[in-house]
C-alpha atoms as a PDB file:
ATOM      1  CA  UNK A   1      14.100 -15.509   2.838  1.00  0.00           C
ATOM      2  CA  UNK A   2      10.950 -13.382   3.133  1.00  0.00           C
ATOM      3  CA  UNK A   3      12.009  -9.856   1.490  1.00  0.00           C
ATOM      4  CA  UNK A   4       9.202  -7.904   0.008  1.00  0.00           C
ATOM      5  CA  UNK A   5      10.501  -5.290  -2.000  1.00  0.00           C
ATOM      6  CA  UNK A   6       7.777  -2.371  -1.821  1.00  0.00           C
ATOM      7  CA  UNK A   7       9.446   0.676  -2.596  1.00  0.00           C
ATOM      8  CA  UNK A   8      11.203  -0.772  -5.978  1.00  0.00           C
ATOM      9  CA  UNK A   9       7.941  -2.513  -7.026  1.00  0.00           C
ATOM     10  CA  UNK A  10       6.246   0.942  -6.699  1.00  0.00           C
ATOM     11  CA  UNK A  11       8.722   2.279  -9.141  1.00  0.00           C
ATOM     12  CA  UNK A  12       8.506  -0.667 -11.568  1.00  0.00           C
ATOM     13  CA  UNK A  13       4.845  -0.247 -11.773  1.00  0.00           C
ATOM     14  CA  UNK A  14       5.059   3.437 -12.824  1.00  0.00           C
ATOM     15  CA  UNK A  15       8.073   2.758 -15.305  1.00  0.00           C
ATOM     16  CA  UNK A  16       5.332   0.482 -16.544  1.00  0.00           C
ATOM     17  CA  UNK A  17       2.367   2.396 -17.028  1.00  0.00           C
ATOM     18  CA  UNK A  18       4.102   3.154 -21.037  1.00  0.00           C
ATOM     19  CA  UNK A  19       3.967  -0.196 -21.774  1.00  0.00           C
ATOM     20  CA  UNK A  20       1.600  -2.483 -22.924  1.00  0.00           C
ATOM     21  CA  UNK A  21       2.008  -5.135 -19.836  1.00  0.00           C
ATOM     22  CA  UNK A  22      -0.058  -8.102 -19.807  1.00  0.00           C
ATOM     23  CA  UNK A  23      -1.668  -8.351 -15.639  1.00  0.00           C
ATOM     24  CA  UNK A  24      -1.003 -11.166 -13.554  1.00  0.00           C
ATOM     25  CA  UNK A  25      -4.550 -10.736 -12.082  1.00  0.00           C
ATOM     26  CA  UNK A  26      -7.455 -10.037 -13.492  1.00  0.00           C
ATOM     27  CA  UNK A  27      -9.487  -7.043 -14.568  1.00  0.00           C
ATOM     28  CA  UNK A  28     -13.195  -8.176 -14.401  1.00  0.00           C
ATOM     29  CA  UNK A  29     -15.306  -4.549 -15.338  1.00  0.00           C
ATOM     30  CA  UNK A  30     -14.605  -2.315 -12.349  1.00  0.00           C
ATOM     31  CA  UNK A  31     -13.362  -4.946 -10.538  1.00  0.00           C
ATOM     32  CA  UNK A  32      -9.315  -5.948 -10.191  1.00  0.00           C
ATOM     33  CA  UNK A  33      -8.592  -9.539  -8.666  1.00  0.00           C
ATOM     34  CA  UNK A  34      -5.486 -10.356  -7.703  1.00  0.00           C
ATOM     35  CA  UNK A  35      -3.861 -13.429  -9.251  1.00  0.00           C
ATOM     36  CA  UNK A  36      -2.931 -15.302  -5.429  1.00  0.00           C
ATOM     37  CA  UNK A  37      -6.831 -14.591  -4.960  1.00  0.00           C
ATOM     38  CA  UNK A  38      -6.125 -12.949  -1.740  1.00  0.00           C
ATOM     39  CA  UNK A  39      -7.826 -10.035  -2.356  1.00  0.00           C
ATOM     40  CA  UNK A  40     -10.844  -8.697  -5.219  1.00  0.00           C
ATOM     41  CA  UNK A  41     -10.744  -4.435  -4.854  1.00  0.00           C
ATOM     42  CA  UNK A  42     -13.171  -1.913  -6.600  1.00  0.00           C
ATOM     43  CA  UNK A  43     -10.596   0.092  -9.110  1.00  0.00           C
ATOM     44  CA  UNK A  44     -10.095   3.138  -7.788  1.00  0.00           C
ATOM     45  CA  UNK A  45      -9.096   5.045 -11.478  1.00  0.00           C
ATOM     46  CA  UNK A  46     -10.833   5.459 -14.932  1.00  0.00           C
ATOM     47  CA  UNK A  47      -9.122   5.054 -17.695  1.00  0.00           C
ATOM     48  CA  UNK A  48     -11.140   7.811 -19.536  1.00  0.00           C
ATOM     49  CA  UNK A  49      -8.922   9.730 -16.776  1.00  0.00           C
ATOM     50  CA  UNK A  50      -5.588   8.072 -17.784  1.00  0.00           C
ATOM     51  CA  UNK A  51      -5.956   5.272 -15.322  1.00  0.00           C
ATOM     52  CA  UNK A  52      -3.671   2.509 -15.687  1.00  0.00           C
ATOM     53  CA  UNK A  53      -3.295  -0.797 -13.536  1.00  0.00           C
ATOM     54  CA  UNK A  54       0.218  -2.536 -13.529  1.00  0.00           C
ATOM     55  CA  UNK A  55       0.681  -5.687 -11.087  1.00  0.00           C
ATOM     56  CA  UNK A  56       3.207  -8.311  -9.647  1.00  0.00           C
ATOM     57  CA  UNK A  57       2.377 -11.489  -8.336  1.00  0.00           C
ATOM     58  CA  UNK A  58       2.092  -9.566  -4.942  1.00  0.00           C
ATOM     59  CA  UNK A  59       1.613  -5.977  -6.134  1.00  0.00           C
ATOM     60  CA  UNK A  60      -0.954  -3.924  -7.767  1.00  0.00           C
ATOM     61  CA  UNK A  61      -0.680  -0.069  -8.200  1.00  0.00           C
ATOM     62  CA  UNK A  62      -3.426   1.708  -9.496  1.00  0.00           C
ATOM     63  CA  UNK A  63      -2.430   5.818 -11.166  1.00  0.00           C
ATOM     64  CA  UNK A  64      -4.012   8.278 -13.458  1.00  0.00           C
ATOM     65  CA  UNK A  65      -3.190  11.209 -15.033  1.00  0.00           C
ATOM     66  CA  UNK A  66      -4.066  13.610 -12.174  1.00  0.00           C
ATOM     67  CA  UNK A  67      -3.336  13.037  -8.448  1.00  0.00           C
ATOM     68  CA  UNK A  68      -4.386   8.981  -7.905  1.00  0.00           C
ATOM     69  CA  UNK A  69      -1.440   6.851  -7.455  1.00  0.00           C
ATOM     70  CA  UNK A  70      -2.796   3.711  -5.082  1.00  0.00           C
ATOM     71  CA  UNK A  71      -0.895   0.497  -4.520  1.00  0.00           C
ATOM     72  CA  UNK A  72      -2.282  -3.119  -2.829  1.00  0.00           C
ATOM     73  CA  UNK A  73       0.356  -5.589  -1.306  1.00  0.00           C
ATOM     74  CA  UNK A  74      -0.479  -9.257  -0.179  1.00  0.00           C
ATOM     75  CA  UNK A  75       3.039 -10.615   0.995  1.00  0.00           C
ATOM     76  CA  UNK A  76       2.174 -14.599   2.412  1.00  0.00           C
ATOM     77  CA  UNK A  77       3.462 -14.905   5.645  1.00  0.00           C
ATOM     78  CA  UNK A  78       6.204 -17.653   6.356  1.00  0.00           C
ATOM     79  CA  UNK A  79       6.860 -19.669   9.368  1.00  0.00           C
ATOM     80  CA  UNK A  80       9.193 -16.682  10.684  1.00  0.00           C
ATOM     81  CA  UNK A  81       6.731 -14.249   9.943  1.00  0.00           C
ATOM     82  CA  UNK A  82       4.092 -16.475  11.808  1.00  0.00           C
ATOM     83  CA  UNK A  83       6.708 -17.122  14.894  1.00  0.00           C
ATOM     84  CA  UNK A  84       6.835 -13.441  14.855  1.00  0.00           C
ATOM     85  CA  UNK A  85       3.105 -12.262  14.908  1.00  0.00           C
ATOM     86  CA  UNK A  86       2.731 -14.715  17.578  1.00  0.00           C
ATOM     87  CA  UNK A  87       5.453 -13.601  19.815  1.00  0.00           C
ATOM     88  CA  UNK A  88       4.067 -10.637  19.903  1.00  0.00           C
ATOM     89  CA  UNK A  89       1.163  -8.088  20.087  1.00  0.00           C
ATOM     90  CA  UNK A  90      -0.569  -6.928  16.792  1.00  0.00           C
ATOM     91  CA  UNK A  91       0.580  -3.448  17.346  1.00  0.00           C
ATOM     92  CA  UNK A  92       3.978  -4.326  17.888  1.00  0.00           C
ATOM     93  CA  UNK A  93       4.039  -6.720  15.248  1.00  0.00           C
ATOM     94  CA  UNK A  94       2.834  -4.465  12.681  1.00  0.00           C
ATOM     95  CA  UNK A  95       5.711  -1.657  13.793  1.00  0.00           C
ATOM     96  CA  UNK A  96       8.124  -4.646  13.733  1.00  0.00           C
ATOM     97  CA  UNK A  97       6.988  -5.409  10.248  1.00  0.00           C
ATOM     98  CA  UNK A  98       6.638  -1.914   9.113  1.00  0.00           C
ATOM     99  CA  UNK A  99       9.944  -0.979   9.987  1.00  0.00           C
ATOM    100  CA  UNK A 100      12.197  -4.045   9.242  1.00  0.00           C
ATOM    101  CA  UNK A 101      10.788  -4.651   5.937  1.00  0.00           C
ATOM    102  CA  UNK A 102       8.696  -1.450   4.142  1.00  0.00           C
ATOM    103  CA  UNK A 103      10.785   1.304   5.848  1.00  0.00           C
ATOM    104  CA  UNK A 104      13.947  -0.355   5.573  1.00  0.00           C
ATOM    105  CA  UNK A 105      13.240  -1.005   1.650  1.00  0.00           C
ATOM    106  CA  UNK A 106      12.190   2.676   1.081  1.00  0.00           C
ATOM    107  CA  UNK A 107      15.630   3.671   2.731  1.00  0.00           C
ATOM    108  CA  UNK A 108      17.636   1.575   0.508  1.00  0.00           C
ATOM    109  CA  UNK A 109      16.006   3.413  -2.600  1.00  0.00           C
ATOM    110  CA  UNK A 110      15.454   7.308  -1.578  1.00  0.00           C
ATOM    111  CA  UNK A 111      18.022   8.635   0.830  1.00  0.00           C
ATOM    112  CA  UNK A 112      16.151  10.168   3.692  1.00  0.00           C
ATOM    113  CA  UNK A 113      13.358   9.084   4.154  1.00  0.00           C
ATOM    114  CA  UNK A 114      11.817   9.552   7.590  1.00  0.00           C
ATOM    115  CA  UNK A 115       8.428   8.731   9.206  1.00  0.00           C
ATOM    116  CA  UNK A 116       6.426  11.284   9.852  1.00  0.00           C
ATOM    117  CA  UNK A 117       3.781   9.893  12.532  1.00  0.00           C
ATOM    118  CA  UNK A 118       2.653   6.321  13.223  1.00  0.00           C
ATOM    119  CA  UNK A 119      -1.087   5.549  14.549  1.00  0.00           C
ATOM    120  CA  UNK A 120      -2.765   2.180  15.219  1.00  0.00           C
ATOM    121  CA  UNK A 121      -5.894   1.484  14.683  1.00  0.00           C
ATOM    122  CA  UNK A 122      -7.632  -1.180  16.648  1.00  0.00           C
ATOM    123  CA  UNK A 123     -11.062  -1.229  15.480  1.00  0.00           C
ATOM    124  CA  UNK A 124     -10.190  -1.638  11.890  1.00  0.00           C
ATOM    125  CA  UNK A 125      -8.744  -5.027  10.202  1.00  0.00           C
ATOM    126  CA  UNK A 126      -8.418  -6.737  13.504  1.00  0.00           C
ATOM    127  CA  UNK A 127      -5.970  -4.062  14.321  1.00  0.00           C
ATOM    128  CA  UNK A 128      -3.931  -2.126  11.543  1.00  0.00           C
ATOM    129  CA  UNK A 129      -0.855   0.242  11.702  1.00  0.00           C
ATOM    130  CA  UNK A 130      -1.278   3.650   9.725  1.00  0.00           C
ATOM    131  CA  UNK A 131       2.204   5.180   9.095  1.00  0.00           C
ATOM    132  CA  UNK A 132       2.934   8.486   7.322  1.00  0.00           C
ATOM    133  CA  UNK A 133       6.238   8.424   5.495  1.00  0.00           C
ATOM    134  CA  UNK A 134       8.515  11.441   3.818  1.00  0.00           C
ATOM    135  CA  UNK A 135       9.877  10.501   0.792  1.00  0.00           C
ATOM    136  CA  UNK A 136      12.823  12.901  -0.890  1.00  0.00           C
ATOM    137  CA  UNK A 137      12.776  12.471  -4.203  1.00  0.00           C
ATOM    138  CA  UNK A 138      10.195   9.398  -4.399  1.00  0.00           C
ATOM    139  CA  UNK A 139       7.066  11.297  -5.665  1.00  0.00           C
ATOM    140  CA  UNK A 140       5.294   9.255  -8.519  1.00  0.00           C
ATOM    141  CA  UNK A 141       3.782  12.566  -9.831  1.00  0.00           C
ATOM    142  CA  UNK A 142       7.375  14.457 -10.488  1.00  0.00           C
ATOM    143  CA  UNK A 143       6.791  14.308 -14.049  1.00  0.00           C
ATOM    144  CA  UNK A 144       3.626  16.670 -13.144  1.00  0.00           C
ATOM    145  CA  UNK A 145       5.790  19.435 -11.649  1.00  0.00           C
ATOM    146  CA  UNK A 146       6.833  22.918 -13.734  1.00  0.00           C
ATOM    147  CA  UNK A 147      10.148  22.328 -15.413  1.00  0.00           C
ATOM    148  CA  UNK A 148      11.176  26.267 -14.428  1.00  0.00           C
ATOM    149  CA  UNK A 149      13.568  25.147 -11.572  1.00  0.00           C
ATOM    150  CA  UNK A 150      12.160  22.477 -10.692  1.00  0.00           C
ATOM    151  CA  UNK A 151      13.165  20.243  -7.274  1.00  0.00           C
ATOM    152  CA  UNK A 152      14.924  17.220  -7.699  1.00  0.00           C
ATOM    153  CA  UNK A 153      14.620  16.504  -3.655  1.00  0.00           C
ATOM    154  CA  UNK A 154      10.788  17.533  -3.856  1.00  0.00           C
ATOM    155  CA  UNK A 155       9.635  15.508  -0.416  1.00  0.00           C
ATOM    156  CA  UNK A 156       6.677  13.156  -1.596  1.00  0.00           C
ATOM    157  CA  UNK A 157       4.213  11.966   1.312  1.00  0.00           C
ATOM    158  CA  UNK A 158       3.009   8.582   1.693  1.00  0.00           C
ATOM    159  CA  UNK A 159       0.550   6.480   3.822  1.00  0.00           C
ATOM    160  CA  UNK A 160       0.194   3.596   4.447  1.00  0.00           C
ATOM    161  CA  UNK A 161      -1.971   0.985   5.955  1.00  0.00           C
ATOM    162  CA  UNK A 162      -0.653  -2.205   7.232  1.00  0.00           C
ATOM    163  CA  UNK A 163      -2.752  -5.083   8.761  1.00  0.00           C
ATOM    164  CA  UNK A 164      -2.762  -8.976   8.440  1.00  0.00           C
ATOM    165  CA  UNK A 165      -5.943 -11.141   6.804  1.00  0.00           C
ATOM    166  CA  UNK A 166      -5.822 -14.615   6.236  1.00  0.00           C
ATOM    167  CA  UNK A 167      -1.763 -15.300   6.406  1.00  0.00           C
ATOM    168  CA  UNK A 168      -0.566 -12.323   4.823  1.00  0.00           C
ATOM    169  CA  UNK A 169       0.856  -9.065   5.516  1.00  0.00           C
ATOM    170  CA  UNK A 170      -1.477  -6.352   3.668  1.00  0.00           C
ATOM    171  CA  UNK A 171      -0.199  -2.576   2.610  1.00  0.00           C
ATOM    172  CA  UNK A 172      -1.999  -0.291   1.489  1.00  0.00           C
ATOM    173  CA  UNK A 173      -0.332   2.523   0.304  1.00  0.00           C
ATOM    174  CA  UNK A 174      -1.040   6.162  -1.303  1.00  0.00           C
ATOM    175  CA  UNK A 175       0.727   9.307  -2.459  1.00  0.00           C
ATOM    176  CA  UNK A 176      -0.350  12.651  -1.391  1.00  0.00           C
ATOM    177  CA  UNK A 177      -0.130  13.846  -4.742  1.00  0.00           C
ATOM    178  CA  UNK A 178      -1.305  17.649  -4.376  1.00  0.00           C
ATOM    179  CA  UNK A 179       1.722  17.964  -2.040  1.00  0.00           C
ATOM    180  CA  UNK A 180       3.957  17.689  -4.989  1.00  0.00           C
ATOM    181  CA  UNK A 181       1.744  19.119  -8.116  1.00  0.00           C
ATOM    182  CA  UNK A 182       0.371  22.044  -6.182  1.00  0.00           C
ATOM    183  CA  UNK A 183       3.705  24.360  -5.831  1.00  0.00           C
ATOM    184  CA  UNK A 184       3.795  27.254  -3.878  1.00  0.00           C
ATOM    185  CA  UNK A 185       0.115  27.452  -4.113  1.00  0.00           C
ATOM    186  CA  UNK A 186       0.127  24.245  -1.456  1.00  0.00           C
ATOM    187  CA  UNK A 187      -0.568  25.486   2.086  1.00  0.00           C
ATOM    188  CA  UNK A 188      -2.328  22.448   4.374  1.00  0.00           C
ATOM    189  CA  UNK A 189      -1.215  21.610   7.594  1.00  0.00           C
ATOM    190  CA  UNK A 190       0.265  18.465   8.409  1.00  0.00           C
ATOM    191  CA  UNK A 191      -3.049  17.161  10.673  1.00  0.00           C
ATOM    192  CA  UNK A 192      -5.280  17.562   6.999  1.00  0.00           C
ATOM    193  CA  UNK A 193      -2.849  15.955   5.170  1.00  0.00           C
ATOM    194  CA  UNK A 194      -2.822  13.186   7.486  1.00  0.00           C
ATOM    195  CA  UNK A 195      -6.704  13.069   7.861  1.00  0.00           C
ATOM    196  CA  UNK A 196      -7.085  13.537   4.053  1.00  0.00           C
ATOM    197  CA  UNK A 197      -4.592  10.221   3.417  1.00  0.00           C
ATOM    198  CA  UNK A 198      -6.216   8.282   6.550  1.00  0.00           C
ATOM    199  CA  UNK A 199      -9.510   8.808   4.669  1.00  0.00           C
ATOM    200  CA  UNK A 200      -8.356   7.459   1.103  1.00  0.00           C
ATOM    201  CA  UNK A 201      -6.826   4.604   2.575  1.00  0.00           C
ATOM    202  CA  UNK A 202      -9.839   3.695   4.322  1.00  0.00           C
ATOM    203  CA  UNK A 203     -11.988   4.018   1.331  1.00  0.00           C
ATOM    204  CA  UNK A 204      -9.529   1.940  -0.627  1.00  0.00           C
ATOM    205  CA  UNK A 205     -10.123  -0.691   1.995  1.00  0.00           C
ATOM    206  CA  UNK A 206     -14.068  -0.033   2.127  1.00  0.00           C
ATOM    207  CA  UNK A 207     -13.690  -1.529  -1.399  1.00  0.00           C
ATOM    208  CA  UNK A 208     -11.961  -4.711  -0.659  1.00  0.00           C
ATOM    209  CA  UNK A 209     -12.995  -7.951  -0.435  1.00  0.00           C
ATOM    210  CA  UNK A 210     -11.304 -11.178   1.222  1.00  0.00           C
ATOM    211  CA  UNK A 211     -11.933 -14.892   0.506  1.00  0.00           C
ATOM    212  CA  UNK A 212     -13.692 -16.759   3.302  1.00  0.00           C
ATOM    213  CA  UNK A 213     -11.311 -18.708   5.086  1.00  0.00           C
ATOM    214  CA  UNK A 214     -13.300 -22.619   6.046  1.00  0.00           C
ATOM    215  CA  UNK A 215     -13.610 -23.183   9.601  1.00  0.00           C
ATOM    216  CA  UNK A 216     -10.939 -25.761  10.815  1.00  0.00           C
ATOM    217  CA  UNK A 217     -12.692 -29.059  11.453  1.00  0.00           C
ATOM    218  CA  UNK A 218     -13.670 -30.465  14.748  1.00  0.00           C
ATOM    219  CA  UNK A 219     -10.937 -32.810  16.552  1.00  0.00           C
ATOM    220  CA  UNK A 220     -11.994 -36.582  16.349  1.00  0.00           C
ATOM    221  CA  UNK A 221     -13.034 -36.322  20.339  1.00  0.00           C
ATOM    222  CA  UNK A 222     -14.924 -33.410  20.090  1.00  0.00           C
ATOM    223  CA  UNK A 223     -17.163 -34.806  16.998  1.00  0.00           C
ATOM    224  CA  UNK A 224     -18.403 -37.936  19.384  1.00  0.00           C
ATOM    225  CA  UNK A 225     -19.629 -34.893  22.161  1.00  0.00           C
END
């Protein structure tokens, strides 16, 4: 049954980032490539900075030591999924996804969580869903907040970018990590935290690269034309 698990992965890889955890994919300079070979992306943290990488056969996440916490997921499509994305518009197969599968798994993990705003975006990826998700609880920078009182419901933000290359469902997703280490001092609106994530998504894509898929071959009949 096709069941990605995003939320739970997300905190795996940060319970993981003490350990000395041997990748599934490969680290080749500044380069990570993922072990399906669905994806090659430009690492997005130093490790002079804390970075760390920490990866599943279908997940990477990417976090340092100050306000980078980036994670890549290449779920393969089955034949529902397929059926699905056929039956349907991109748009409305990316909400369908979105919402059956990440939103639902973030619900079952933090209580509360709601999403904020939803946008597509047709010129990028063939067409790509960027959703903005409030997180209670769920920040992966919590251990980066003052200890004098501090809030154990502290509302994390999250975006992330969904869109479909090559028979799999691709998220992309970030923390808003100044939201949660900032404190009182925090004061943006919620249209410049939403252009600020848009943007690091985007760049995190900018960065990606995709194996060529071969051209199907021509039928028998149209070979003799």
């Amino acid at each position: 049954m096709f069941r990605p698990t995003l939320a739970l992965v997300l905190l795996a890889g940060t319970a993981a980032l003490a350990h000395a955890q041997s990748l599934h994919g490969k680290v080749e300079g500044r380069t990570y490539a993922s072990p399906t070979g669905q994806f090659r992306v430009t690492i997005p943290v130093l490790a002079e900075l804390g970075g760390d990488v920490t990866d599943t056969p279908n997940v990477v996440t990417f976090q340092d030591d100050f306000n980078t916490h980036v994670s890549i997921a290449a779920f393969p499509q089955d034949a529902t999924q397929r059926w699905e994305m056929n039956t349907r518009e991109r748009k409305d197969y990316l909400v369908y996804f979105f919402s059956n599968f990440v939103l639902a798994d973030f619900r079952q993990t933090f209580e509360g969580v709601k999403i904020e705003s939803a946008k597509f975006l047709p010129g990028a990826q063939d067409g790509s869903l960027l959703a903005y998700l409030l997180v209670p609880g769920g920040s992966m920078f919590a251990s980066r907040v003052p200890q004098i009182a501090p809030d154990p419901l502290q509302v994390a933000k999250r975006g992330n970018l969904l869109f479909v290359r090559n028979g799999h469902v691709f998220i992309i997703s970030t923390e808003l990590a100044e939201r949660v280490i900032e404190g009182k001092s925090y004061g943006k609106k919620t249209e410049e935290e939403d252009e600020i994530l848009r943007n690091r998504l985007l760049d995190v894509l900018s960065k990606m690269t995709f194996p060529k898929v071969a051209a199907p071959a021509p039928a028998a009949a149209d070979a003799k034309k």
